[in-house]
Structure formats: C-alpha cells, structure tokens
Protein backbone atom coordinates (compact mmCIF):
# COMPACT_ATOMS: atom_id res chain seq x y z
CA UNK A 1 133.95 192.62 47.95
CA UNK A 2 133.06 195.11 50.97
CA UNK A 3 135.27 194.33 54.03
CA UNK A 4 134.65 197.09 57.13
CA UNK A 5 138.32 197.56 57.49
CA UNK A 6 139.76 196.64 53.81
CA UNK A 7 142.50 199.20 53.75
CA UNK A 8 140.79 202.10 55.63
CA UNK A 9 141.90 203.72 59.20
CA UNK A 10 139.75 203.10 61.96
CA UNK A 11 137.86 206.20 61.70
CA UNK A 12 137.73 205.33 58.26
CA UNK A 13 136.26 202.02 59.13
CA UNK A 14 133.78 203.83 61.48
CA UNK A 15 132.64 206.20 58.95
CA UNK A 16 132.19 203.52 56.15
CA UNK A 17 129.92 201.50 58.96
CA UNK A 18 127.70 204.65 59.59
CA UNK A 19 127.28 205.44 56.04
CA UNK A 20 126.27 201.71 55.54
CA UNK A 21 123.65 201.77 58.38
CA UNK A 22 121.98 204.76 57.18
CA UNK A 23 121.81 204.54 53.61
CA UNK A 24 124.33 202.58 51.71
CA UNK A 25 122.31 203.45 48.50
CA UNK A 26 124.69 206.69 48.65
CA UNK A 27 127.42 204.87 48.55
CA UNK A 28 130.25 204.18 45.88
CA UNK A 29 130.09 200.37 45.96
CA UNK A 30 130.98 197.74 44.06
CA UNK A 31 127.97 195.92 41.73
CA UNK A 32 127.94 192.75 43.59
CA UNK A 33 128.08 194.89 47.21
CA UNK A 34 124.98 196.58 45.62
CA UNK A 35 122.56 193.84 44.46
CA UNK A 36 124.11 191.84 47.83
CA UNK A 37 122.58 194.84 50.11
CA UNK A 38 119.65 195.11 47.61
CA UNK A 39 118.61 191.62 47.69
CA UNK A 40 118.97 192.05 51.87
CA UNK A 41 117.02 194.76 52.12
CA UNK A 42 114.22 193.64 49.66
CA UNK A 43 114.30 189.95 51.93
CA UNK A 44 114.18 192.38 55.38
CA UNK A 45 111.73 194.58 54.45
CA UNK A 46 109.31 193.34 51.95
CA UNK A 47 110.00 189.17 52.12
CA UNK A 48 107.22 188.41 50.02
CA UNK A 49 108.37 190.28 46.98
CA UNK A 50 111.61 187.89 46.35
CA UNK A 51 111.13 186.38 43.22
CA UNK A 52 113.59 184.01 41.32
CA UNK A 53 114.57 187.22 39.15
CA UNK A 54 116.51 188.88 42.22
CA UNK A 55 117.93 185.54 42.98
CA UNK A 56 119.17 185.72 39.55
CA UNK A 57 120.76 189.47 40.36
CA UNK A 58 123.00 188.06 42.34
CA UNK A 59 123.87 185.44 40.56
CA UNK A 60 124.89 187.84 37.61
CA UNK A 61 126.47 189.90 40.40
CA UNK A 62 129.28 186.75 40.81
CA UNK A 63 127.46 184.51 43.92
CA UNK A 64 127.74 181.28 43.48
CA UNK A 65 125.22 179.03 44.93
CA UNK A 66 126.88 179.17 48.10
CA UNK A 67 127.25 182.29 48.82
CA UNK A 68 123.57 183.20 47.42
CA UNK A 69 122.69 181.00 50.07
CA UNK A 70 124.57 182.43 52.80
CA UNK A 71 123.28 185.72 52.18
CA UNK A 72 119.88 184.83 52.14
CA UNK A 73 120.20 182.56 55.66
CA UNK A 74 122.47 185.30 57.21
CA UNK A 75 119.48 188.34 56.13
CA UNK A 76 117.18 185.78 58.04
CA UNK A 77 119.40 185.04 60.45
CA UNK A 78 119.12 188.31 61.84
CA UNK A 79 115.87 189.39 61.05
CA UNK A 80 114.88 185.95 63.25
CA UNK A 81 117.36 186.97 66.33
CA UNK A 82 115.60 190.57 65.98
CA UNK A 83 112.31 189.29 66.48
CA UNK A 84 112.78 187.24 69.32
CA UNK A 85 114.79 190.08 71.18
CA UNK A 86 111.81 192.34 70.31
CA UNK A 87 109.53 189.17 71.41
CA UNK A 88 110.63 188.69 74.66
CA UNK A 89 111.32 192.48 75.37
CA UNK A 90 115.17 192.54 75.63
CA UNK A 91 116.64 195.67 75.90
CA UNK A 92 120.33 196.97 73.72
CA UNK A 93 123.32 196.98 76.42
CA UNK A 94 124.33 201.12 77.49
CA UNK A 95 126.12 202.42 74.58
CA UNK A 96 124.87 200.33 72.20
C-alpha cells in the first residue's frame, strides 16, 4: 500500500510526492494504489461517471467495505474543503 515515506529518504519522499501530484499514471505502483488513485480521480473530475463497476475495481483491488468507503468520503472530503476555499476566496499561505 503507498505510504509517502515507506522506506525512502526524504528527498526520496519529496520526489515520490511530486511525481504523484503531477501524474501518478507514470508511476510504478502497486494495483490497488492504481485503481485507489483511479477511482479518485474519476470521483474528482468526472463524479457523474462512477458506476457500481469501478466500485467493484476496488473491491477486486483488496478494499474492503471500509476502506472503499473511506476513499470515496476522503476524495469528497477534499474536493468539498476545495470548493469552499475557492467559494469564499481564500488564498494558499506564502510557500505553499
């Protein structure tokens, strides 16, 4: 399972967190990494396109009911805490 520091030095770590942020696609990862960031992505960008079938993915990736969950309400999570940010015009912190 993908852990940001999981045995790597900090730049390492840093690296790993850039590649993931730009295109994680590119990356050697794991199959249930993969179809956890696919299923994200698919819920961030295009919502309305989740269908039982990539629910199913992930299931066949080694999620349990639990954790299917979690990744779902953590993908919304964020994309929720995004939106009001953007909503009520708050700006990133310098350097961030």
């Amino acid at each position: 399972m993908l852990l940001m520091k999981d045995g790597r030095s900090e730049d390492e770590a840093d690296s790993f967190v850039q590649a993931i942020g730009t295109d994680y696609r590119t990356m050697p990862l794991e199959a249930a990494d993969r179809a956890m960031l696919d299923y994200a992505l698919t819920l961030t960008h295009t919502p309305a396109k989740i269908r039982g079938a990539d629910v199913d993915r992930l299931r066949e990736a080694g999620f349990d009911d639990r954790a299917v969950h979690d990744i779902c309400a953590i993908t919304a999570y964020f994309a929720f805490v995004n939106r009001i940010a953007d909503g009520l015009g708050v700006e990133l912190e310098e350097g961030h």
